[in-house]
PDB file of N, CA and C in Angstrom:
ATOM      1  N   UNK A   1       0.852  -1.162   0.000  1.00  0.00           N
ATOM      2  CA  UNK A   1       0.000   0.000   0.000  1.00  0.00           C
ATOM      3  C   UNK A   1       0.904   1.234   0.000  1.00  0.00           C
ATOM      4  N   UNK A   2       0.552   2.314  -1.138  1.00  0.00           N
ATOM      5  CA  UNK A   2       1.381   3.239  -0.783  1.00  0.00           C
ATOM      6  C   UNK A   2       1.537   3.835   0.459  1.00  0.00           C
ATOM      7  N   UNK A   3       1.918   5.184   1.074  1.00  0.00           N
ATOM      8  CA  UNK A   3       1.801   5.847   2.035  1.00  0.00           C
ATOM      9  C   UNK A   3       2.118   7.076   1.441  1.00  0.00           C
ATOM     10  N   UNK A   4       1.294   7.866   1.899  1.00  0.00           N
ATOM     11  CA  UNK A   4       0.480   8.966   0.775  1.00  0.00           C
ATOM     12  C   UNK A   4       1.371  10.305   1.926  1.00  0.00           C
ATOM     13  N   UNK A   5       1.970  11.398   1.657  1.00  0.00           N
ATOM     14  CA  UNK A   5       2.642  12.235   2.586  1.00  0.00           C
ATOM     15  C   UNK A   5       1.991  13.658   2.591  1.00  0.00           C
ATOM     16  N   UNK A   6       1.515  14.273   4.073  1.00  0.00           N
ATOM     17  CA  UNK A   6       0.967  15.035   3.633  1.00  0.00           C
ATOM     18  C   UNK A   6       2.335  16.250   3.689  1.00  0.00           C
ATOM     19  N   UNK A   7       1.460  17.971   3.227  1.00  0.00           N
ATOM     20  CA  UNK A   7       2.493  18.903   3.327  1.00  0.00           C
ATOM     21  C   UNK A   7       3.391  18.962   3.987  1.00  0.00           C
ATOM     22  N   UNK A   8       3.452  18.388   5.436  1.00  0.00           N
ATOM     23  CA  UNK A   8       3.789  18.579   6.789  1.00  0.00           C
ATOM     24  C   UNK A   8       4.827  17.119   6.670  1.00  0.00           C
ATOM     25  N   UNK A   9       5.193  16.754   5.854  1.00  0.00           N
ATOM     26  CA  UNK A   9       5.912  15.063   5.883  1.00  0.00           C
ATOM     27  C   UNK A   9       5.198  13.970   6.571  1.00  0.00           C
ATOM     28  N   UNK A  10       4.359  14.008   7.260  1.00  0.00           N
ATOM     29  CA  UNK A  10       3.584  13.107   8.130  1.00  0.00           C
ATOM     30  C   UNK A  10       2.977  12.408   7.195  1.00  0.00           C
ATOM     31  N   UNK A  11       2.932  10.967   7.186  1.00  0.00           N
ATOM     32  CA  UNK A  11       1.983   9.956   6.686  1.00  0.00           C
ATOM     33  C   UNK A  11       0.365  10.532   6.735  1.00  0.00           C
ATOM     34  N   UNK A  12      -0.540  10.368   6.089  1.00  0.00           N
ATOM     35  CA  UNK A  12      -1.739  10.539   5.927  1.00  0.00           C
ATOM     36  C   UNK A  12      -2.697   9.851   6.779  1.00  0.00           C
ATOM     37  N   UNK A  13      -3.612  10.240   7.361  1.00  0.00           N
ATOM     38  CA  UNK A  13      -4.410   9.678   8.291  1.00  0.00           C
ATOM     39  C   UNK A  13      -4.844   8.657   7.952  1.00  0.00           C
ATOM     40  N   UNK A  14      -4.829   7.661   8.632  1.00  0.00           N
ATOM     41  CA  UNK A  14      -5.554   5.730   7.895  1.00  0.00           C
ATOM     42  C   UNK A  14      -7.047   6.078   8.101  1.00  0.00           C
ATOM     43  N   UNK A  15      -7.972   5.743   7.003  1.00  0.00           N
ATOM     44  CA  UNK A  15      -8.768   5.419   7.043  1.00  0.00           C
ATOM     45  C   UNK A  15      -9.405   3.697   7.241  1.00  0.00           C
ATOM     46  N   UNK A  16     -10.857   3.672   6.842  1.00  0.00           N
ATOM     47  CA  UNK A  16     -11.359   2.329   7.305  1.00  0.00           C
ATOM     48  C   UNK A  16     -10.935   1.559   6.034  1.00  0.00           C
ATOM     49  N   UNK A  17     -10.672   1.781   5.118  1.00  0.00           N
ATOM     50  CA  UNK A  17     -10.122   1.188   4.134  1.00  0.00           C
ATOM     51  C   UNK A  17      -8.876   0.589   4.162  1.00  0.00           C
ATOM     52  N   UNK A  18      -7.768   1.692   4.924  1.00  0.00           N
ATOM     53  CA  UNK A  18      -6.198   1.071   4.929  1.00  0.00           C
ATOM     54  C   UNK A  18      -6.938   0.013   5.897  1.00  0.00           C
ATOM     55  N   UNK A  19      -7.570   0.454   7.333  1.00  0.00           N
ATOM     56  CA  UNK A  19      -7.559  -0.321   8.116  1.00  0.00           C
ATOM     57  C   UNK A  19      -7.722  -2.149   7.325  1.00  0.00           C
ATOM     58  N   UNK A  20      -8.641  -2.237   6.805  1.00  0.00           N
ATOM     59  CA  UNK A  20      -9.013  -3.357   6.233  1.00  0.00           C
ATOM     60  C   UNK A  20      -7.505  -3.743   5.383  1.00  0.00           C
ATOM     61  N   UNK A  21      -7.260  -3.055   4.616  1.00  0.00           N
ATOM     62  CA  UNK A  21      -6.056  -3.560   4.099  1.00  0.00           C
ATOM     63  C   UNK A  21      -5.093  -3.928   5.086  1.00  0.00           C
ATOM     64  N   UNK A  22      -4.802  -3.306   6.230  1.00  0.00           N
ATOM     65  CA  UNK A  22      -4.099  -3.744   6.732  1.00  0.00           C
ATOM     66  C   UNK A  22      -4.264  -5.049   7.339  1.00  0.00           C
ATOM     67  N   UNK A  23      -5.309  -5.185   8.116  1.00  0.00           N
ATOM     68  CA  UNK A  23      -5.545  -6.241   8.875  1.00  0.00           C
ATOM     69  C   UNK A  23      -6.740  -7.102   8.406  1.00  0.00           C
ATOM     70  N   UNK A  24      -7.482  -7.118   7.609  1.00  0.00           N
ATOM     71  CA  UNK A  24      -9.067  -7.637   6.875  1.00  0.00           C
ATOM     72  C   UNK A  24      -9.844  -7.093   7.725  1.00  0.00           C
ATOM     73  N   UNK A  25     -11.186  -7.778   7.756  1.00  0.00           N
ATOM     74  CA  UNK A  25     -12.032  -7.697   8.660  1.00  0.00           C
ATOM     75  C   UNK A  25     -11.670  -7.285  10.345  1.00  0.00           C
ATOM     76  N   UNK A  26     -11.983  -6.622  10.447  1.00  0.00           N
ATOM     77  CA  UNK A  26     -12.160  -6.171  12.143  1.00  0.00           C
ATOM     78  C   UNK A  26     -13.474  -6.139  12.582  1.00  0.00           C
ATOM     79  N   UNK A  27     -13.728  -6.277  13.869  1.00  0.00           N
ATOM     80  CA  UNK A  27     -15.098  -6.354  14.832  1.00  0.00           C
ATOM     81  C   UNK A  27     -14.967  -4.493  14.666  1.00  0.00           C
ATOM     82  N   UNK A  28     -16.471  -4.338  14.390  1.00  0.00           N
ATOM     83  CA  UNK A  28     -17.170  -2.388  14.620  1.00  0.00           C
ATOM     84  C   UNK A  28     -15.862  -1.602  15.761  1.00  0.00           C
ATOM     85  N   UNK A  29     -16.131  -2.242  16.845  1.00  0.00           N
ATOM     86  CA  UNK A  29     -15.401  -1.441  17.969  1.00  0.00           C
ATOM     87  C   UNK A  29     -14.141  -1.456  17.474  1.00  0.00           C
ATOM     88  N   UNK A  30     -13.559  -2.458  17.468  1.00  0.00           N
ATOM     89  CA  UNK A  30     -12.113  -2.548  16.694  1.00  0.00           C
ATOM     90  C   UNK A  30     -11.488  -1.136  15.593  1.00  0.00           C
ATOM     91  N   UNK A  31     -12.235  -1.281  14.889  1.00  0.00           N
ATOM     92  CA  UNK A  31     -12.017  -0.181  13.954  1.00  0.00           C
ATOM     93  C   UNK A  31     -12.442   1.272  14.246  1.00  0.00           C
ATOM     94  N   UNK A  32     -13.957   1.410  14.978  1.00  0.00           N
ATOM     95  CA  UNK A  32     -13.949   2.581  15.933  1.00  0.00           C
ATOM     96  C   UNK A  32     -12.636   2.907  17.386  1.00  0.00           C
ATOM     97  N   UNK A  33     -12.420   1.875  17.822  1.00  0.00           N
ATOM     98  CA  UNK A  33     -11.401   2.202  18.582  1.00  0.00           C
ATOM     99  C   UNK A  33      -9.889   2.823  18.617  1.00  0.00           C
ATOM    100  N   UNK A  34      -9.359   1.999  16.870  1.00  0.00           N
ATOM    101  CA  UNK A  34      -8.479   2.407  16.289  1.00  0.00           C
ATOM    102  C   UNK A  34      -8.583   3.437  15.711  1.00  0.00           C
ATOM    103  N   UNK A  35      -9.608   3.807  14.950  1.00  0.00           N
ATOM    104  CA  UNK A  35      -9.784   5.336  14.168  1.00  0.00           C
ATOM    105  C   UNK A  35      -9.934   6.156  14.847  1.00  0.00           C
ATOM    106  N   UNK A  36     -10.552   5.891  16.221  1.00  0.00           N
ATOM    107  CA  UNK A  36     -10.288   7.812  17.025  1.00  0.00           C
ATOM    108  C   UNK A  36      -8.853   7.773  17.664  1.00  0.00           C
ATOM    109  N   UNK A  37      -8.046   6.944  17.625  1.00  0.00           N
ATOM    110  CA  UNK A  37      -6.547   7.355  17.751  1.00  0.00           C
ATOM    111  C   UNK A  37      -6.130   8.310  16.673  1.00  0.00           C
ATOM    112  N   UNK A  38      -6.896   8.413  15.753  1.00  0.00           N
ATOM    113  CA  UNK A  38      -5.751   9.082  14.699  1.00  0.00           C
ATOM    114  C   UNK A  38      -4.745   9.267  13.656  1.00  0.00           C
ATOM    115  N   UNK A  39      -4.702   7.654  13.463  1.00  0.00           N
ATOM    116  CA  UNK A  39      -3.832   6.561  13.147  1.00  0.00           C
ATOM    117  C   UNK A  39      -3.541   7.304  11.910  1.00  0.00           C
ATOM    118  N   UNK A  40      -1.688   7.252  11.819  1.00  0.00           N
ATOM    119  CA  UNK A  40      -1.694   7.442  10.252  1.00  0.00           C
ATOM    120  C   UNK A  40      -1.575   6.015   9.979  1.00  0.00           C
ATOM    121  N   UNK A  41      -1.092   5.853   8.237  1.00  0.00           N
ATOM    122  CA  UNK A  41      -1.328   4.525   7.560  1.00  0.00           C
ATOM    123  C   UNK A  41       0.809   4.184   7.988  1.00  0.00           C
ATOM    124  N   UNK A  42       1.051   5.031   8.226  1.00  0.00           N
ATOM    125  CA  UNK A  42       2.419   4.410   9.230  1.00  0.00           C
ATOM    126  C   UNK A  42       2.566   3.754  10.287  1.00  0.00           C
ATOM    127  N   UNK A  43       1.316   4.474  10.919  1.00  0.00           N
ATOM    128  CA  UNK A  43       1.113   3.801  12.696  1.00  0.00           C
ATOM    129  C   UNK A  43       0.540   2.282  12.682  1.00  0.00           C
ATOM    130  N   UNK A  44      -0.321   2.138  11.083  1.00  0.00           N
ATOM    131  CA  UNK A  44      -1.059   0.924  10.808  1.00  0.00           C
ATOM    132  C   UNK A  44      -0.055  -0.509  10.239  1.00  0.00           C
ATOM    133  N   UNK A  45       1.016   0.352  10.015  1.00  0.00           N
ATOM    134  CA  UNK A  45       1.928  -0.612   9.337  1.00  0.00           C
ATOM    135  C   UNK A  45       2.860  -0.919   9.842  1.00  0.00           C
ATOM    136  N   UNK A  46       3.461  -0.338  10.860  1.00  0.00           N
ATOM    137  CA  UNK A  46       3.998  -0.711  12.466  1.00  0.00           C
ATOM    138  C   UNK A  46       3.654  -1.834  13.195  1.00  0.00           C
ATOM    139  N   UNK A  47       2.534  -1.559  13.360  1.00  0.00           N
ATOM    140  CA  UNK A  47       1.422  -2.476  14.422  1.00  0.00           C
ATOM    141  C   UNK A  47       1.350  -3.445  13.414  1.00  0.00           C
ATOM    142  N   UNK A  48       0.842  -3.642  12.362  1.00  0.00           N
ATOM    143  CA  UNK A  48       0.378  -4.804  11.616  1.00  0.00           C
ATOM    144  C   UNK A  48       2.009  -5.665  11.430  1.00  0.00           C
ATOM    145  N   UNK A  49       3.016  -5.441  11.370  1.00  0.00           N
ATOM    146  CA  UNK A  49       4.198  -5.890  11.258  1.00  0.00           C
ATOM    147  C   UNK A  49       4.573  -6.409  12.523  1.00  0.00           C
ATOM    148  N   UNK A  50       3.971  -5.674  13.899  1.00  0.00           N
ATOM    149  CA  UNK A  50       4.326  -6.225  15.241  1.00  0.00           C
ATOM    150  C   UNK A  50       2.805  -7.596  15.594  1.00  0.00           C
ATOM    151  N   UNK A  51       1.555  -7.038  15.016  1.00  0.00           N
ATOM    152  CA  UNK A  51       0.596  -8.038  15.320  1.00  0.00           C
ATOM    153  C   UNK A  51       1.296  -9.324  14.628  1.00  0.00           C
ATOM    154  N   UNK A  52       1.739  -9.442  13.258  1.00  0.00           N
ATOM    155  CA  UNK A  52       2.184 -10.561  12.788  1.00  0.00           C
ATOM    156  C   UNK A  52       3.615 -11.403  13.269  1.00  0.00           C
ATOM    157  N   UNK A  53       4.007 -10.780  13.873  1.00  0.00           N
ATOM    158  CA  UNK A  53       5.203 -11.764  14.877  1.00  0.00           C
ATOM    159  C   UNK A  53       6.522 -10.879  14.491  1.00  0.00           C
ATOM    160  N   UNK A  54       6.156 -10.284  13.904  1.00  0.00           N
ATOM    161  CA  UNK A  54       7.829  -9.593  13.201  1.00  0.00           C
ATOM    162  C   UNK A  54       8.816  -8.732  14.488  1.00  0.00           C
ATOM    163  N   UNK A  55       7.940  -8.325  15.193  1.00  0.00           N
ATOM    164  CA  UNK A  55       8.342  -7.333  16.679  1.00  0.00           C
ATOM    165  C   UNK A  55       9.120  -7.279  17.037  1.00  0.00           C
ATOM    166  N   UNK A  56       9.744  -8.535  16.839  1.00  0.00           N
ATOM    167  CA  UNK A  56      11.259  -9.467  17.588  1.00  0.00           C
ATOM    168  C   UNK A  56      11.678  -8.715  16.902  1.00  0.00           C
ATOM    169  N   UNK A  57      12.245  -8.709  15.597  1.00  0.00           N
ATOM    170  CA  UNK A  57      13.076  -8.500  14.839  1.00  0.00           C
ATOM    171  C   UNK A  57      13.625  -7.075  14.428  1.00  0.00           C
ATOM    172  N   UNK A  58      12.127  -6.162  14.739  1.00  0.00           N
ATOM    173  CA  UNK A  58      12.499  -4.664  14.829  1.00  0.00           C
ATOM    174  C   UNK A  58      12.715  -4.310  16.108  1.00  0.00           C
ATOM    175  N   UNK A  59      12.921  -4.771  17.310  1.00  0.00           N
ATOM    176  CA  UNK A  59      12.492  -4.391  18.730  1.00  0.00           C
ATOM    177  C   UNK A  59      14.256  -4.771  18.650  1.00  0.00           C
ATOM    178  N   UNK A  60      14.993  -6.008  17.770  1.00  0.00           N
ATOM    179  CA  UNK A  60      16.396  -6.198  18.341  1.00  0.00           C
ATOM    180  C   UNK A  60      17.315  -4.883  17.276  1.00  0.00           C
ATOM    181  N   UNK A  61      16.734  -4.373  16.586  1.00  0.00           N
ATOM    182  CA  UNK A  61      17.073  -3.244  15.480  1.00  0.00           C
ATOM    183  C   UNK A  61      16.382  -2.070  16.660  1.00  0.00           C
ATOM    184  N   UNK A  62      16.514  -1.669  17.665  1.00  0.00           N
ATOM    185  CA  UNK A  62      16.492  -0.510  18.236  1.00  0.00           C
ATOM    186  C   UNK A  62      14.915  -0.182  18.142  1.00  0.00           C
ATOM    187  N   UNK A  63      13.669  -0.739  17.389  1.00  0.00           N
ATOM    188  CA  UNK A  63      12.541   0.273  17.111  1.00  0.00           C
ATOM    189  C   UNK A  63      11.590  -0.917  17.964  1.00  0.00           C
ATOM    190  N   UNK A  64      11.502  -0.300  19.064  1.00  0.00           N
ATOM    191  CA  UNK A  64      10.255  -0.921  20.072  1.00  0.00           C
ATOM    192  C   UNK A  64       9.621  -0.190  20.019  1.00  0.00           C
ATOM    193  N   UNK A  65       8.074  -1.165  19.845  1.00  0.00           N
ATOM    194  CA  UNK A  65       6.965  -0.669  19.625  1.00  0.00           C
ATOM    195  C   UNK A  65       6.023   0.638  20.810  1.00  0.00           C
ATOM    196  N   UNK A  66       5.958   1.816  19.851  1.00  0.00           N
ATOM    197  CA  UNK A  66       5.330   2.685  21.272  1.00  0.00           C
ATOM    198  C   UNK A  66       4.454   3.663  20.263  1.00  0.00           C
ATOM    199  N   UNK A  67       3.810   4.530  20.999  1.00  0.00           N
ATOM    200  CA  UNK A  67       3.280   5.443  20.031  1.00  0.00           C
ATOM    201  C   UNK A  67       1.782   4.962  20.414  1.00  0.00           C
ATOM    202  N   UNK A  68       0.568   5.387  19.324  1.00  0.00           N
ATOM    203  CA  UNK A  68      -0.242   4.491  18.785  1.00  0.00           C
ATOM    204  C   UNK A  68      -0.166   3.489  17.982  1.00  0.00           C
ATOM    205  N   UNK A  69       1.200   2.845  17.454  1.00  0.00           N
ATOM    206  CA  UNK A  69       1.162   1.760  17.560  1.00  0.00           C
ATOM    207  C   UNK A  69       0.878   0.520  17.951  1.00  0.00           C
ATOM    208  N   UNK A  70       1.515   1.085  19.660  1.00  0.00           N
ATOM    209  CA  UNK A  70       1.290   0.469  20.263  1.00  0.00           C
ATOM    210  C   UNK A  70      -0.140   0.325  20.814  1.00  0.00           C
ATOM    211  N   UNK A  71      -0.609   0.874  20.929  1.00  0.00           N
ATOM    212  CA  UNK A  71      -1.834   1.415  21.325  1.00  0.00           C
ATOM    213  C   UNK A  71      -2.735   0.330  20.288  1.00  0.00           C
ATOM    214  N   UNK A  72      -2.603   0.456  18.733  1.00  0.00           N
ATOM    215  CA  UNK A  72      -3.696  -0.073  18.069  1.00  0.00           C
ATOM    216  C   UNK A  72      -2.685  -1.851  17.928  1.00  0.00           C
ATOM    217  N   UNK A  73      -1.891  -2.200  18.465  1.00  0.00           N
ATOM    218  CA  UNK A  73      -1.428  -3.886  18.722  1.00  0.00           C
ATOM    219  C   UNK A  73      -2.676  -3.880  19.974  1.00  0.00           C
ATOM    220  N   UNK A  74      -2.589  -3.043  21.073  1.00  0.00           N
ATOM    221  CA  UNK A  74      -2.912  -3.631  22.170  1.00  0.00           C
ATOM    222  C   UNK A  74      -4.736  -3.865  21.769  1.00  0.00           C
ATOM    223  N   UNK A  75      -5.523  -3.377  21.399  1.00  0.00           N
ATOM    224  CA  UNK A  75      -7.105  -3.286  20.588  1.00  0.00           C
ATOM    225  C   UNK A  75      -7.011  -4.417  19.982  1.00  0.00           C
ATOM    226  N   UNK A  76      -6.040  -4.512  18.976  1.00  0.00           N
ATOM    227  CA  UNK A  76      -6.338  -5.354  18.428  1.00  0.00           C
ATOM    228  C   UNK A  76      -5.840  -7.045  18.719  1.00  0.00           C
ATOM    229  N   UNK A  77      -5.286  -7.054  20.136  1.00  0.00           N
ATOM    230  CA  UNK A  77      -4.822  -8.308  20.786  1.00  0.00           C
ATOM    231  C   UNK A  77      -5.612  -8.547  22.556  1.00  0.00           C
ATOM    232  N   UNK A  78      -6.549  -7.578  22.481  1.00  0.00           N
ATOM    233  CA  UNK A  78      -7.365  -7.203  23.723  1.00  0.00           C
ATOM    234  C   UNK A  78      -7.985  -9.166  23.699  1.00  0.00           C
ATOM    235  N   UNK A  79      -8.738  -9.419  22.572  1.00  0.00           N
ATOM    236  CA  UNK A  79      -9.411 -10.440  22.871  1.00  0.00           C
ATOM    237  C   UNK A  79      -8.130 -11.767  23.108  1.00  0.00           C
ATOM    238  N   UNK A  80      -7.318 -11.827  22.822  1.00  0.00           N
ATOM    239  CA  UNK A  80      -6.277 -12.678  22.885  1.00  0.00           C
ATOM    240  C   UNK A  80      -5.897 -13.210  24.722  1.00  0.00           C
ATOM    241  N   UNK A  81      -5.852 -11.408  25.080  1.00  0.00           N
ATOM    242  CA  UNK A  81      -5.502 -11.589  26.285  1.00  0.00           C
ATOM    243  C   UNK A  81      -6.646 -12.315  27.334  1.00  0.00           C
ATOM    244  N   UNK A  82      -7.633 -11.401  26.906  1.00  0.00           N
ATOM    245  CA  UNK A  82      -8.766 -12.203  27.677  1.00  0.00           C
ATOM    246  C   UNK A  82      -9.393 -14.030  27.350  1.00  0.00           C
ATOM    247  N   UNK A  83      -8.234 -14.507  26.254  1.00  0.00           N
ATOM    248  CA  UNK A  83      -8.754 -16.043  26.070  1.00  0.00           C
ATOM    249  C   UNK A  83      -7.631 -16.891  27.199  1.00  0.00           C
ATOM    250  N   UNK A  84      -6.877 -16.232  27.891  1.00  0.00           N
ATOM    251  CA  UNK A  84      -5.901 -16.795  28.738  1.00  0.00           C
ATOM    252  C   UNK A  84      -6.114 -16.764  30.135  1.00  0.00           C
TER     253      UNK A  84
END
Protein backbone atom coordinates (compact mmCIF):
# COMPACT_ATOMS: atom_id res chain seq x y z
CA UNK A 1 0.00 0.00 0.00
CA UNK A 2 1.38 3.24 -0.78
CA UNK A 3 1.80 5.85 2.04
CA UNK A 4 0.48 8.97 0.78
CA UNK A 5 2.64 12.23 2.59
CA UNK A 6 0.97 15.03 3.63
CA UNK A 7 2.49 18.90 3.33
CA UNK A 8 3.79 18.58 6.79
CA UNK A 9 5.91 15.06 5.88
CA UNK A 10 3.58 13.11 8.13
CA UNK A 11 1.98 9.96 6.69
CA UNK A 12 -1.74 10.54 5.93
CA UNK A 13 -4.41 9.68 8.29
CA UNK A 14 -5.55 5.73 7.90
CA UNK A 15 -8.77 5.42 7.04
CA UNK A 16 -11.36 2.33 7.30
CA UNK A 17 -10.12 1.19 4.13
CA UNK A 18 -6.20 1.07 4.93
CA UNK A 19 -7.56 -0.32 8.12
CA UNK A 20 -9.01 -3.36 6.23
CA UNK A 21 -6.06 -3.56 4.10
CA UNK A 22 -4.10 -3.74 6.73
CA UNK A 23 -5.55 -6.24 8.88
CA UNK A 24 -9.07 -7.64 6.88
CA UNK A 25 -12.03 -7.70 8.66
CA UNK A 26 -12.16 -6.17 12.14
CA UNK A 27 -15.10 -6.35 14.83
CA UNK A 28 -17.17 -2.39 14.62
CA UNK A 29 -15.40 -1.44 17.97
CA UNK A 30 -12.11 -2.55 16.69
CA UNK A 31 -12.02 -0.18 13.95
CA UNK A 32 -13.95 2.58 15.93
CA UNK A 33 -11.40 2.20 18.58
CA UNK A 34 -8.48 2.41 16.29
CA UNK A 35 -9.78 5.34 14.17
CA UNK A 36 -10.29 7.81 17.02
CA UNK A 37 -6.55 7.36 17.75
CA UNK A 38 -5.75 9.08 14.70
CA UNK A 39 -3.83 6.56 13.15
CA UNK A 40 -1.69 7.44 10.25
CA UNK A 41 -1.33 4.52 7.56
CA UNK A 42 2.42 4.41 9.23
CA UNK A 43 1.11 3.80 12.70
CA UNK A 44 -1.06 0.92 10.81
CA UNK A 45 1.93 -0.61 9.34
CA UNK A 46 4.00 -0.71 12.47
CA UNK A 47 1.42 -2.48 14.42
CA UNK A 48 0.38 -4.80 11.62
CA UNK A 49 4.20 -5.89 11.26
CA UNK A 50 4.33 -6.23 15.24
CA UNK A 51 0.60 -8.04 15.32
CA UNK A 52 2.18 -10.56 12.79
CA UNK A 53 5.20 -11.76 14.88
CA UNK A 54 7.83 -9.59 13.20
CA UNK A 55 8.34 -7.33 16.68
CA UNK A 56 11.26 -9.47 17.59
CA UNK A 57 13.08 -8.50 14.84
CA UNK A 58 12.50 -4.66 14.83
CA UNK A 59 12.49 -4.39 18.73
CA UNK A 60 16.40 -6.20 18.34
CA UNK A 61 17.07 -3.24 15.48
CA UNK A 62 16.49 -0.51 18.24
CA UNK A 63 12.54 0.27 17.11
CA UNK A 64 10.26 -0.92 20.07
CA UNK A 65 6.97 -0.67 19.63
CA UNK A 66 5.33 2.68 21.27
CA UNK A 67 3.28 5.44 20.03
CA UNK A 68 -0.24 4.49 18.78
CA UNK A 69 1.16 1.76 17.56
CA UNK A 70 1.29 0.47 20.26
CA UNK A 71 -1.83 1.41 21.32
CA UNK A 72 -3.70 -0.07 18.07
CA UNK A 73 -1.43 -3.89 18.72
CA UNK A 74 -2.91 -3.63 22.17
CA UNK A 75 -7.11 -3.29 20.59
CA UNK A 76 -6.34 -5.35 18.43
CA UNK A 77 -4.82 -8.31 20.79
CA UNK A 78 -7.36 -7.20 23.72
CA UNK A 79 -9.41 -10.44 22.87
CA UNK A 80 -6.28 -12.68 22.89
CA UNK A 81 -5.50 -11.59 26.28
CA UNK A 82 -8.77 -12.20 27.68
CA UNK A 83 -8.75 -16.04 26.07
CA UNK A 84 -5.90 -16.80 28.74
Amino acid sequence: MAQVQSSYGRAAIATRDDLRGFFGDLDERKVLDILALNPTTTDLEEAALWAAGDGDVLGKRGHPLCGIAAEICEILTVDEDEDR
